[in-house]
N, C-alpha and C. Protein backbone atom coordinates (compact mmCIF):
# COMPACT_ATOMS: atom_id res chain seq x y z
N UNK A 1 39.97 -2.39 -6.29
CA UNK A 1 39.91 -3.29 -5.14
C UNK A 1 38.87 -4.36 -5.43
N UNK A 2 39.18 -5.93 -5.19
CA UNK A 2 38.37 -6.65 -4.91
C UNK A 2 37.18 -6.62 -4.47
N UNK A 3 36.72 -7.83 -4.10
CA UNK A 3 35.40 -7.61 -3.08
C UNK A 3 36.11 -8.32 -1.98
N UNK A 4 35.44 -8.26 -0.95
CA UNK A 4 36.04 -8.31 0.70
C UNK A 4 35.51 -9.62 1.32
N UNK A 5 35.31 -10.98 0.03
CA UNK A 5 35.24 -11.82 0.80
C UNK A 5 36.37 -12.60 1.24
N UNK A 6 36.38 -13.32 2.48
CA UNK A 6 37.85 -13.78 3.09
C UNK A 6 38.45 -12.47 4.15
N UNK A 7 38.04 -11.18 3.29
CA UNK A 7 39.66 -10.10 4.22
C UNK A 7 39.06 -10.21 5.52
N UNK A 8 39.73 -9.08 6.23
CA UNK A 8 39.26 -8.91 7.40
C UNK A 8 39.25 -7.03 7.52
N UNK A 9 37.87 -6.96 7.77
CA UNK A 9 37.35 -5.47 8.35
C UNK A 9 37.34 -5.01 9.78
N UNK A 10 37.99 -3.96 9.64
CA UNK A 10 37.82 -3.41 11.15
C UNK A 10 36.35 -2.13 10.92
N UNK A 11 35.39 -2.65 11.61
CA UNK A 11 34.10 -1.48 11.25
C UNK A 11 33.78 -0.23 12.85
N UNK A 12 34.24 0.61 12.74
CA UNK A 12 34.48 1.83 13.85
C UNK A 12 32.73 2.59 13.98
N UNK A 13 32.40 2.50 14.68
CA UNK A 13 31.27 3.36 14.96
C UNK A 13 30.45 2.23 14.65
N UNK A 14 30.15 0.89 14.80
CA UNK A 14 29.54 -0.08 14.31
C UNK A 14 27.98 -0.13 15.02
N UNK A 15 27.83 0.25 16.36
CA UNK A 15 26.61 0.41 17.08
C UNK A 15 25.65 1.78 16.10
N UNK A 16 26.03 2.47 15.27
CA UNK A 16 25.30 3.61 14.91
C UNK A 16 24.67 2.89 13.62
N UNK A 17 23.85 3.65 13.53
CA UNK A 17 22.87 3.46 11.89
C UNK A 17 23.96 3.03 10.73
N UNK A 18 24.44 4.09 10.39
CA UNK A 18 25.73 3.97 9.14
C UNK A 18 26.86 2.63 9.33
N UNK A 19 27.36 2.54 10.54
CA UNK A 19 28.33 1.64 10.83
C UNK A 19 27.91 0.31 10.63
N UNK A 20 26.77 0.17 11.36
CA UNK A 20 26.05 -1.54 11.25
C UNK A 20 25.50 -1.62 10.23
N UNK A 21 25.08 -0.62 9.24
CA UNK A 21 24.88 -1.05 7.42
C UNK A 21 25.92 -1.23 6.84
N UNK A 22 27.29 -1.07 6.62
CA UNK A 22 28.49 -1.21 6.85
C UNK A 22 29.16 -2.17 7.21
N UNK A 23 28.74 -3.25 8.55
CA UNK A 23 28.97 -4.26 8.78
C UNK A 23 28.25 -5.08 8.14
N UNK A 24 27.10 -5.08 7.81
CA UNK A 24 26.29 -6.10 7.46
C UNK A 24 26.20 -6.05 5.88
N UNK A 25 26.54 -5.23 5.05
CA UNK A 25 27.43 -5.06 3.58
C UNK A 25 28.36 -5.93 3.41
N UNK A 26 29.40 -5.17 4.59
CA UNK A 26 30.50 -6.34 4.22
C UNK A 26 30.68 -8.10 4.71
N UNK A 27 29.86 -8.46 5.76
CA UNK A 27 29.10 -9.72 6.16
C UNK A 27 28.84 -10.42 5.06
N UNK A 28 27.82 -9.80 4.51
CA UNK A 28 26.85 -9.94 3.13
C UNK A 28 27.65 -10.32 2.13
N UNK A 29 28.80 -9.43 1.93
CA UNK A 29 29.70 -10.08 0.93
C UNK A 29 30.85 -11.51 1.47
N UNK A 30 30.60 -11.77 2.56
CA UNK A 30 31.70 -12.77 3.23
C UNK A 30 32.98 -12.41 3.75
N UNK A 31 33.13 -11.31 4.00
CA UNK A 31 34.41 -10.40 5.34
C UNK A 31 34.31 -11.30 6.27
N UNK A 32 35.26 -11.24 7.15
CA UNK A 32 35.28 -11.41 8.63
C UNK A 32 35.23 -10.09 8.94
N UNK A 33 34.26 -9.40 10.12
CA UNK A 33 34.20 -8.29 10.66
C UNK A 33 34.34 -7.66 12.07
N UNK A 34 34.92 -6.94 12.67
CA UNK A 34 35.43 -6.90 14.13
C UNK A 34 34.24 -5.69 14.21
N UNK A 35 33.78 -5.56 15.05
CA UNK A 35 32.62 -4.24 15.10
C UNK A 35 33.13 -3.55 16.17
N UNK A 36 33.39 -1.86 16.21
CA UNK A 36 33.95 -1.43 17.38
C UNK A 36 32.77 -0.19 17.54
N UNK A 37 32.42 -0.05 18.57
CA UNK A 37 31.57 0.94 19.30
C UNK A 37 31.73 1.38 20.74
N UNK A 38 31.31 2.63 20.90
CA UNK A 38 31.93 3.13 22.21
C UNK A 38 30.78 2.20 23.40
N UNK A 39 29.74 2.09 23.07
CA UNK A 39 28.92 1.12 23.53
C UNK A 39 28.72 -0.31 22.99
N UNK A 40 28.46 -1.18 24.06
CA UNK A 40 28.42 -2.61 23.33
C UNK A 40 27.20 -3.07 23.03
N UNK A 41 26.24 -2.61 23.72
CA UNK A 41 24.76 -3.19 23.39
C UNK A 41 24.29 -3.37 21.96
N UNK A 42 24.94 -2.60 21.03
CA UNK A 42 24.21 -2.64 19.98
C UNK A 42 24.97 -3.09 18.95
N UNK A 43 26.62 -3.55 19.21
CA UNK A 43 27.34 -3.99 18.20
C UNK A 43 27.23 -6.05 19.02
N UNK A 44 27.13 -5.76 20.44
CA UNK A 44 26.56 -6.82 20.64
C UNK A 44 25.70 -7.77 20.23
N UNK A 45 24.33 -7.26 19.89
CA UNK A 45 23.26 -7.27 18.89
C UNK A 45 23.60 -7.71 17.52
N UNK A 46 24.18 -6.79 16.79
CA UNK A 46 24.54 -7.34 15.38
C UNK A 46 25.64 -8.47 15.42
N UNK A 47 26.61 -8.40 16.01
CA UNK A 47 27.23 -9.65 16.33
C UNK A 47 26.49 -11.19 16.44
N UNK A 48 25.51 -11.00 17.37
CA UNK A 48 24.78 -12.09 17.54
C UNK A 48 24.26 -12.39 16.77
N UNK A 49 23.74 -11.22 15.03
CA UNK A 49 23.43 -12.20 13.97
C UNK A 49 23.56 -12.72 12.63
N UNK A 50 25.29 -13.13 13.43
CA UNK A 50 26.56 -13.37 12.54
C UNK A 50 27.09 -14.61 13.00
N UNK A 51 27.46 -15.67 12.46
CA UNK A 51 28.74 -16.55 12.59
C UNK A 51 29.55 -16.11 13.38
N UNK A 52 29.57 -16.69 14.53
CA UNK A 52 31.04 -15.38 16.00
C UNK A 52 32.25 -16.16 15.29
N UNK A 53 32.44 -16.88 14.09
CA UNK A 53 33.55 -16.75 13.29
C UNK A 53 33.68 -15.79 12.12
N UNK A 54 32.56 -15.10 12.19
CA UNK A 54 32.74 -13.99 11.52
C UNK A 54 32.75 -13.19 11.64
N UNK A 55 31.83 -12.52 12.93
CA UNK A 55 31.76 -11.21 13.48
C UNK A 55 31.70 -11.16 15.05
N UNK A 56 32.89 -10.66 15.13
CA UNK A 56 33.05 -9.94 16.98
C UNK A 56 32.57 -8.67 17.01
N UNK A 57 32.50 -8.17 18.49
CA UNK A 57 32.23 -6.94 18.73
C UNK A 57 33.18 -6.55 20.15
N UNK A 58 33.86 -5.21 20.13
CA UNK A 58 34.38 -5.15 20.93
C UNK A 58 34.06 -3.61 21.18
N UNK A 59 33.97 -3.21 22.56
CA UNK A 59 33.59 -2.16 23.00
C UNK A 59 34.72 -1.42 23.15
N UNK A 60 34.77 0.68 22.81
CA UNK A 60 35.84 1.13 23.04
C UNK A 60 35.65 2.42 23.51
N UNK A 61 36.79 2.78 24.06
CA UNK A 61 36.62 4.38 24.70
C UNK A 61 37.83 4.90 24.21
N UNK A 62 37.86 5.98 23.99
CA UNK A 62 39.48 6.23 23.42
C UNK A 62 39.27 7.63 24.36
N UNK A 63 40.29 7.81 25.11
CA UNK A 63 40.44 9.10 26.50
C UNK A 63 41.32 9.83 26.29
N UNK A 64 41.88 10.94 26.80
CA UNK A 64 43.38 11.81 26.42
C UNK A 64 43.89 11.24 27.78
N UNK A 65 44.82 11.01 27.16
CA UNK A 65 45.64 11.24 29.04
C UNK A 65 45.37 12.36 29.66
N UNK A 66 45.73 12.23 31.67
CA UNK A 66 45.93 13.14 31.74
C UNK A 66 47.27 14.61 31.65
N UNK A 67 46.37 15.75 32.25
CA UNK A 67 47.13 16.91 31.62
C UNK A 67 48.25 16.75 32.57
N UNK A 68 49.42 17.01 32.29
CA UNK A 68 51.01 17.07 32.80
C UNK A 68 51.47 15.77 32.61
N UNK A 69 51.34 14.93 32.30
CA UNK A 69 52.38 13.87 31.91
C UNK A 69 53.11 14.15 30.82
């Protein structure tokens, strides 16, 4: 594999220690990067110190449905 400047990364757990070294790796190399965290404050944060043509952050919850459907 290449290096990841130009692609586009989807980075999961991006608010945690590991995830936002991860984003900012692939930043570093010139990715575009989407940052997803179950909280936004902190992918918020790293977002802000990025090109917002390069890095979004979007907040997520992933739930089960509920039981009997």
């Amino acid at each position: 594999m290449g290096r990841p400047a130009g692609k586009r990364i989807l980075v999961t757990g991006a608010g945690g220690d590991l995830g936002s070294a991860v984003a900012r790796a692939y930043l570093a190399e010139g990715a575009k990067v989407v940052l997803t965290s179950r909280g936004p404050t902190r992918i918020e944060a790293l977002a802000g110190d990025f090109d917002p043509k390069r890095a979004i952050a979007l907040s997520s919850v992933a739930v089960r449905p509920a039981a009997g459907r």
